[in-house]
C-alpha atoms as a PDB file:
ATOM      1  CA  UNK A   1     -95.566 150.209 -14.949  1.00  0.00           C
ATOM      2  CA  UNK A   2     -96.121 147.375 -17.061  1.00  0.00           C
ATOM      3  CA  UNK A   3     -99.057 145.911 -15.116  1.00  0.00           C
ATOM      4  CA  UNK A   4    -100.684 149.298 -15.404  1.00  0.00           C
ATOM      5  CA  UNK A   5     -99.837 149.345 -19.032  1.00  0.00           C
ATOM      6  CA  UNK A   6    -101.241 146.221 -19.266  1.00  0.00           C
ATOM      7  CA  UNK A   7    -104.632 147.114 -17.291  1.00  0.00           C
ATOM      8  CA  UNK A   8    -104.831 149.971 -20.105  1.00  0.00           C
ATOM      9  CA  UNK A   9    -104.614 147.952 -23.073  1.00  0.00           C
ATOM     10  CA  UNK A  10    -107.205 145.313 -21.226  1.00  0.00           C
ATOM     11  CA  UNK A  11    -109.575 147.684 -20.588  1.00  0.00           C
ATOM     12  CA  UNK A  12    -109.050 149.442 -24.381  1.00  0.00           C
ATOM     13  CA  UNK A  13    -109.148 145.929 -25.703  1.00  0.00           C
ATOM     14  CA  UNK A  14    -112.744 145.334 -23.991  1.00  0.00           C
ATOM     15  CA  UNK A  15    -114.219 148.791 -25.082  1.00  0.00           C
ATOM     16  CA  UNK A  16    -113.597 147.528 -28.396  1.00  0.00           C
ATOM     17  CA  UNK A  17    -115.546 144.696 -28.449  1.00  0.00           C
ATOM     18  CA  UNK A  18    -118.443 146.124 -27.181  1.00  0.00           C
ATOM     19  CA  UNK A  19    -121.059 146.293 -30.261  1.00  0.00           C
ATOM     20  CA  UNK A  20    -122.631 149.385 -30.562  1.00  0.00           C
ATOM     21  CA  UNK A  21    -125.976 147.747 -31.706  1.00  0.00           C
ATOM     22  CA  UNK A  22    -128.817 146.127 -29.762  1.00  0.00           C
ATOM     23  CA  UNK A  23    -129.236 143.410 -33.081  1.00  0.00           C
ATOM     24  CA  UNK A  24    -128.626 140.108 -32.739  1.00  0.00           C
ATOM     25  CA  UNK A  25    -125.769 138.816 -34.087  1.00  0.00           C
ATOM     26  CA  UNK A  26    -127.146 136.679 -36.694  1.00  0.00           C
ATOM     27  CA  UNK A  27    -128.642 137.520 -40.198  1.00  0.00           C
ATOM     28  CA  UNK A  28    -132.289 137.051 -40.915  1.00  0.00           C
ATOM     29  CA  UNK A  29    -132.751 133.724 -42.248  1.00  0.00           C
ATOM     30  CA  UNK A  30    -132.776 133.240 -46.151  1.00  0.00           C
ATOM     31  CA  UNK A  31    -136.289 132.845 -46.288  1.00  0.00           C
ATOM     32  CA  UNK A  32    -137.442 135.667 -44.604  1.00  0.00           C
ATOM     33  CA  UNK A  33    -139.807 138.388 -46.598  1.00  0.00           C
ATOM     34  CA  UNK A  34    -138.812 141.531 -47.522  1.00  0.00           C
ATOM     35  CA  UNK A  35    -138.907 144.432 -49.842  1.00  0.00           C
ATOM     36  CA  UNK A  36    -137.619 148.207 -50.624  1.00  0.00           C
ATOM     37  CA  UNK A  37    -139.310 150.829 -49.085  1.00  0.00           C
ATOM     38  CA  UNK A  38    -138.885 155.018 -49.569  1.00  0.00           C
ATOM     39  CA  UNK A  39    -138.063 155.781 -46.207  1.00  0.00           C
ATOM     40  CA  UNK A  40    -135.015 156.129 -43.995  1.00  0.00           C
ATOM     41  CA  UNK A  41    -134.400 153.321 -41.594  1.00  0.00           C
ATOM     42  CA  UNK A  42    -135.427 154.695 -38.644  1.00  0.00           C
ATOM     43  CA  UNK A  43    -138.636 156.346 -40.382  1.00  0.00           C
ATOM     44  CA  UNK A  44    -139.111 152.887 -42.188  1.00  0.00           C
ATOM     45  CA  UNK A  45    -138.440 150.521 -38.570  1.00  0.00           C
ATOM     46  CA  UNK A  46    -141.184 152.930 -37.263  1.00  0.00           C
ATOM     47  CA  UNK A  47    -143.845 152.622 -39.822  1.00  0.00           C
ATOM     48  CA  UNK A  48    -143.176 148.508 -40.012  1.00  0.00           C
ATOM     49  CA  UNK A  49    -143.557 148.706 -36.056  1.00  0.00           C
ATOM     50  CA  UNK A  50    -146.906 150.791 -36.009  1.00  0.00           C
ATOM     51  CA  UNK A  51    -148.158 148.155 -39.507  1.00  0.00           C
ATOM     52  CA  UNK A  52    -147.345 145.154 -37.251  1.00  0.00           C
ATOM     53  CA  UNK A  53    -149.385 146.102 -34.692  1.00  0.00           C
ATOM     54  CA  UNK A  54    -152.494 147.721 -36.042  1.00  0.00           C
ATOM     55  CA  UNK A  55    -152.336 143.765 -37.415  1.00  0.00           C
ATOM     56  CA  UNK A  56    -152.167 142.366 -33.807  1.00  0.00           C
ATOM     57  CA  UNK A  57    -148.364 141.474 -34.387  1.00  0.00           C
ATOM     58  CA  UNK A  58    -147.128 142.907 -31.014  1.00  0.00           C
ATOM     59  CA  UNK A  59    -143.320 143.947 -30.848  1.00  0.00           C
ATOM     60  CA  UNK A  60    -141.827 143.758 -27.770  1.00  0.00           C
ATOM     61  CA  UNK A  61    -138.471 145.588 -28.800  1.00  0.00           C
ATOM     62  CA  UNK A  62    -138.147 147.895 -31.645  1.00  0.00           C
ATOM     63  CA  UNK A  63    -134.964 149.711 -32.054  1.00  0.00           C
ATOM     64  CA  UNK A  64    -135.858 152.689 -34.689  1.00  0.00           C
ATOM     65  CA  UNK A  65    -132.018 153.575 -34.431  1.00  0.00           C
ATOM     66  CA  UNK A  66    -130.404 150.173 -35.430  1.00  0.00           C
ATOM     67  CA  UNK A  67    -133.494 149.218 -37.413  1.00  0.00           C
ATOM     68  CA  UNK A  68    -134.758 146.074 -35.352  1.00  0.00           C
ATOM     69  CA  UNK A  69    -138.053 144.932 -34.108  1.00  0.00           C
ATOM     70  CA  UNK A  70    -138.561 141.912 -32.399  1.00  0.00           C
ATOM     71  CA  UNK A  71    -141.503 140.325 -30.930  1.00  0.00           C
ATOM     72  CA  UNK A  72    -142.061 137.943 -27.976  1.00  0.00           C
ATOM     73  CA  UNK A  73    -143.280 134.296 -28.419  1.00  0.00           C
ATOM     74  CA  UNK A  74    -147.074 134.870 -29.273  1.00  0.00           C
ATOM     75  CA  UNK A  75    -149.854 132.416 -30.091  1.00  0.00           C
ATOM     76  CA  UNK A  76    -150.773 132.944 -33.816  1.00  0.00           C
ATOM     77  CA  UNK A  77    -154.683 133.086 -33.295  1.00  0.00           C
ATOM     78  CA  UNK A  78    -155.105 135.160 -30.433  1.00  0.00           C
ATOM     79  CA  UNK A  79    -151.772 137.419 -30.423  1.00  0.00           C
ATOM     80  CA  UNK A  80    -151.336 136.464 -26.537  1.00  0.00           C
ATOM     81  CA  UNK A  81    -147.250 136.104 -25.337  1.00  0.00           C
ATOM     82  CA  UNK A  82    -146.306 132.850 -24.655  1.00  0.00           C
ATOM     83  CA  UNK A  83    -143.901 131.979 -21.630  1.00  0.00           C
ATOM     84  CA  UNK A  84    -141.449 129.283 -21.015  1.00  0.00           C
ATOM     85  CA  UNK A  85    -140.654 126.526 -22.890  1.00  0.00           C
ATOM     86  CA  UNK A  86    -144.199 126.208 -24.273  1.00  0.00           C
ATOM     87  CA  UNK A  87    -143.029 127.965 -27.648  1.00  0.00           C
ATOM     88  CA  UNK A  88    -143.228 124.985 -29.751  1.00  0.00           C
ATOM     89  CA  UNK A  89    -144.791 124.330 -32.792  1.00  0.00           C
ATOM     90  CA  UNK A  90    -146.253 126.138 -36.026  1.00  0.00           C
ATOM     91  CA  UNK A  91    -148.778 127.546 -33.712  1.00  0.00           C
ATOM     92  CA  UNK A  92    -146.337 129.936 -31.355  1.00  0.00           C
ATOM     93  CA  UNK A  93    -144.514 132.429 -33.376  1.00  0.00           C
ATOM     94  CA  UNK A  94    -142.156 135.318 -33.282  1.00  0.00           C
ATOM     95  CA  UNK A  95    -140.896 137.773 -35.594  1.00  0.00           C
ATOM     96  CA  UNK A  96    -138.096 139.557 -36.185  1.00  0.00           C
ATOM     97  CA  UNK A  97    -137.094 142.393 -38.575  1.00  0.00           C
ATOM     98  CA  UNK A  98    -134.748 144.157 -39.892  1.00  0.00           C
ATOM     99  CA  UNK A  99    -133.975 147.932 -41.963  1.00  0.00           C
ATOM    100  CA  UNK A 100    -130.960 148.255 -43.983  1.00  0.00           C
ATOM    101  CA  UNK A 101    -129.990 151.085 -45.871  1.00  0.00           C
ATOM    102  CA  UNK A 102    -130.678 150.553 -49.666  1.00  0.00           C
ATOM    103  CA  UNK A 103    -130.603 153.334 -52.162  1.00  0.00           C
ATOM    104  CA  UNK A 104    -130.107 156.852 -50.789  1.00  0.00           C
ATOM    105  CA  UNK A 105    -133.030 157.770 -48.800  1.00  0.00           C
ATOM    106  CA  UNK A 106    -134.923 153.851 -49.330  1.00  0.00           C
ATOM    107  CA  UNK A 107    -134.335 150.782 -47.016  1.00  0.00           C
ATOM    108  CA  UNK A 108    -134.330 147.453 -47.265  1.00  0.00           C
ATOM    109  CA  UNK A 109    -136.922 145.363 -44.870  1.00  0.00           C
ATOM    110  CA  UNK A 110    -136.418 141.833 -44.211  1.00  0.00           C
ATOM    111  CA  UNK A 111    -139.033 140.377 -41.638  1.00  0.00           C
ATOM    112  CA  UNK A 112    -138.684 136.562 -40.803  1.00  0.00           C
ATOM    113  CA  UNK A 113    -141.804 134.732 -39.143  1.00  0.00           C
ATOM    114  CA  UNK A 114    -140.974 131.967 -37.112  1.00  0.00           C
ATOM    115  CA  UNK A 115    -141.153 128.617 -35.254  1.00  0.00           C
ATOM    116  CA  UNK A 116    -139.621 125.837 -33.210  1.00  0.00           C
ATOM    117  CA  UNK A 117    -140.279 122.234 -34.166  1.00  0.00           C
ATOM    118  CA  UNK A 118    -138.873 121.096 -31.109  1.00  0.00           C
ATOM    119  CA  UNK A 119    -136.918 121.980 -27.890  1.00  0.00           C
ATOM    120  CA  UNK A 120    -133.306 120.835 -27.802  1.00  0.00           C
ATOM    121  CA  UNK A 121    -131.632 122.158 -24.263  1.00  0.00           C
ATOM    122  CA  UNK A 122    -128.311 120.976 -26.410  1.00  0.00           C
ATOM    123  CA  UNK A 123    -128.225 122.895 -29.339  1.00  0.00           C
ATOM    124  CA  UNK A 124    -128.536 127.349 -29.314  1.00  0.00           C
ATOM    125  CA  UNK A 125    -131.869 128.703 -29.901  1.00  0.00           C
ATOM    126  CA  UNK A 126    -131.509 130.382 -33.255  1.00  0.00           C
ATOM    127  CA  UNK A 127    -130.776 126.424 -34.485  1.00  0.00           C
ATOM    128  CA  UNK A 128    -133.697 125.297 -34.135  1.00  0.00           C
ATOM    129  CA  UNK A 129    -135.524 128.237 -35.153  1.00  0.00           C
ATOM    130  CA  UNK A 130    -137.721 127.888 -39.087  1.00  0.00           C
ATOM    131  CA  UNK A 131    -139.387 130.253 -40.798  1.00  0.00           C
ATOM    132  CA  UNK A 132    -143.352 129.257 -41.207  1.00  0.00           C
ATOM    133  CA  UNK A 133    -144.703 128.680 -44.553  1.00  0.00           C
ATOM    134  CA  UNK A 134    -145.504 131.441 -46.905  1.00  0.00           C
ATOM    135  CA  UNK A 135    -149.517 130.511 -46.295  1.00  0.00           C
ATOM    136  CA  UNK A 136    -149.165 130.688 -42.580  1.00  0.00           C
ATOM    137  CA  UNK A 137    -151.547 133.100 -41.154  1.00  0.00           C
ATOM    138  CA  UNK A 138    -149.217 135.196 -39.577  1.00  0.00           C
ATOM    139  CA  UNK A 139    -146.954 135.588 -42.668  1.00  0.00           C
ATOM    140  CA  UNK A 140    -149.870 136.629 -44.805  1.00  0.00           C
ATOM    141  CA  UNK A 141    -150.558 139.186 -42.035  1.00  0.00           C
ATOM    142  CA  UNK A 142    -146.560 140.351 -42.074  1.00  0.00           C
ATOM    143  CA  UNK A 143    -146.671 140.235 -46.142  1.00  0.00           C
ATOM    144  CA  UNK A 144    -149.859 142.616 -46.150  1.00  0.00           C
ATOM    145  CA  UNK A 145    -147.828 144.762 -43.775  1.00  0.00           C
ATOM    146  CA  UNK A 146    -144.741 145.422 -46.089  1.00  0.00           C
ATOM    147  CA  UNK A 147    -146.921 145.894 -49.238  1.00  0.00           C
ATOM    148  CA  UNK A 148    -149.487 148.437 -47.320  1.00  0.00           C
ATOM    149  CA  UNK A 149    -145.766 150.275 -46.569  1.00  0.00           C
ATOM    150  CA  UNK A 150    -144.890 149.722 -50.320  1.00  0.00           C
ATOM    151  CA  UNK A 151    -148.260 151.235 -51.443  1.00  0.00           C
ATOM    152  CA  UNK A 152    -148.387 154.215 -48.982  1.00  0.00           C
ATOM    153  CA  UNK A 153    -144.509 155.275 -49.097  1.00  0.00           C
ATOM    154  CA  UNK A 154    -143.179 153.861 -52.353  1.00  0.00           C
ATOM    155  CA  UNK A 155    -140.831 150.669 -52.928  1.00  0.00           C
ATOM    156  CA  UNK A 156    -137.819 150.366 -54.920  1.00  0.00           C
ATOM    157  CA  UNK A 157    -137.845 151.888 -58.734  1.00  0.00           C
ATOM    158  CA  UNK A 158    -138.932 149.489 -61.496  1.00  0.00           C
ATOM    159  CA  UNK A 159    -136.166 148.854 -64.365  1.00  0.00           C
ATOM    160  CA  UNK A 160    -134.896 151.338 -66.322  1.00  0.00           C
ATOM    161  CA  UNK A 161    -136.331 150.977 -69.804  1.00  0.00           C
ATOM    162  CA  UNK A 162    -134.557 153.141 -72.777  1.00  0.00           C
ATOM    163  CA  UNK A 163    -136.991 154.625 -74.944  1.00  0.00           C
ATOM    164  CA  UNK A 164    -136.553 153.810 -78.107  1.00  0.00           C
ATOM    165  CA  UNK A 165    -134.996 156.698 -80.534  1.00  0.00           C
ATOM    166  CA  UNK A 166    -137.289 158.933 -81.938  1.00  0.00           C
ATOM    167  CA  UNK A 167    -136.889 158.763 -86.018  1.00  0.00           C
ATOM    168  CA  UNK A 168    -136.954 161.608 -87.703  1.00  0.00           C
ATOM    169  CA  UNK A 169    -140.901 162.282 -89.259  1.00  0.00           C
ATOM    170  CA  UNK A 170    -140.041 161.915 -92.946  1.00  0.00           C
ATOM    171  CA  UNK A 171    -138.023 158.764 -92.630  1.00  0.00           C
ATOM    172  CA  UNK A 172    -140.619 156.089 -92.995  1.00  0.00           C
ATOM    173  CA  UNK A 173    -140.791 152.310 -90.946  1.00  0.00           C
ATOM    174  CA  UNK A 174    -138.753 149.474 -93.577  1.00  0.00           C
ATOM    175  CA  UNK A 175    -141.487 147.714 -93.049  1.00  0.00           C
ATOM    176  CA  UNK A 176    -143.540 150.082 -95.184  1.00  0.00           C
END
């Protein structure tokens, strides 16, 4: 009884630790670009998806439901996938995205564009991942991507500005 017991809570204990996303479990670095679009997530991880590659930014995984994209390793200047450990350097990138909700009906895109320096079998991928420079060819091209989505689908609301009270028409400015 109790080793069936235990089998039980084993295989209860397992189910719960299965994530129910296909995202990576790390955050998009603080660097990344992003903005506030007017569309749900799944609406707004499709449009990003169809903007990155009309700009020859080809995903190779886009999840509209969990709101990730996720390209391979491609050469900057000719889009082509790179395989192996030949992704080094500022001229092999990949990029990643992700949709969060924001306000109702609006989410929040962060896309990261990004590099290895160098190969280091010791330390985890992600570590020696960097996000290019903002002038890097292929973040210009992921920058024009979220402000053509801004421009066609609306971003977040400016500030609130109060209007100033209306005076009455017979009371006259002080400085008069």
């Amino acid at each position: 009884m109790r080793a069936a017991l235990f089998l039980i809570g084993a295989g209860l204990g397992a189910l719960a630790c299965q994530p129910n996303t296909t995202r990576p479990s790390f955050t998009p670095l603080p660097e990344a670009a992003g903005t506030e679009v007017r569309l749900t997530v799944p609406e707004a991880t499709r449009h990003l998806a169809e903007a990155l590659r009309a700009d020859s930014i080809p995903p190779r995984k886009i999840q509209l439901r969990d709101g990730y994209i996720e390209t391979a390793w491609f050469e900057a200047g000719t889009g082509k996938v790179v395989r192996g450990r030949r992704a080094i350097g500022p001229g092999i990138v990949r990029v990643r995205a992700w949709a969060d909700p924001a306000r109702p009906g609006s989410s929040q895109l962060t896309v990261e564009t990004l590099f290895r320096p160098l190969l280091d079998p010791s330390l985890p991928d992600r570590e020696l991942e960097r996000e290019v420079p903002r002038g890097h060819p292929v973040a210009v091209r992921v920058e024009a991507a979220l402000q053509q989505l801004v421009k066609q689908f609306g971003g977040a609301p400016g500030p609130q500005v109060e209007a100033e009270p209306a005076r009455p028409a017979n009371e006259s400015d002080p400085g008069d």
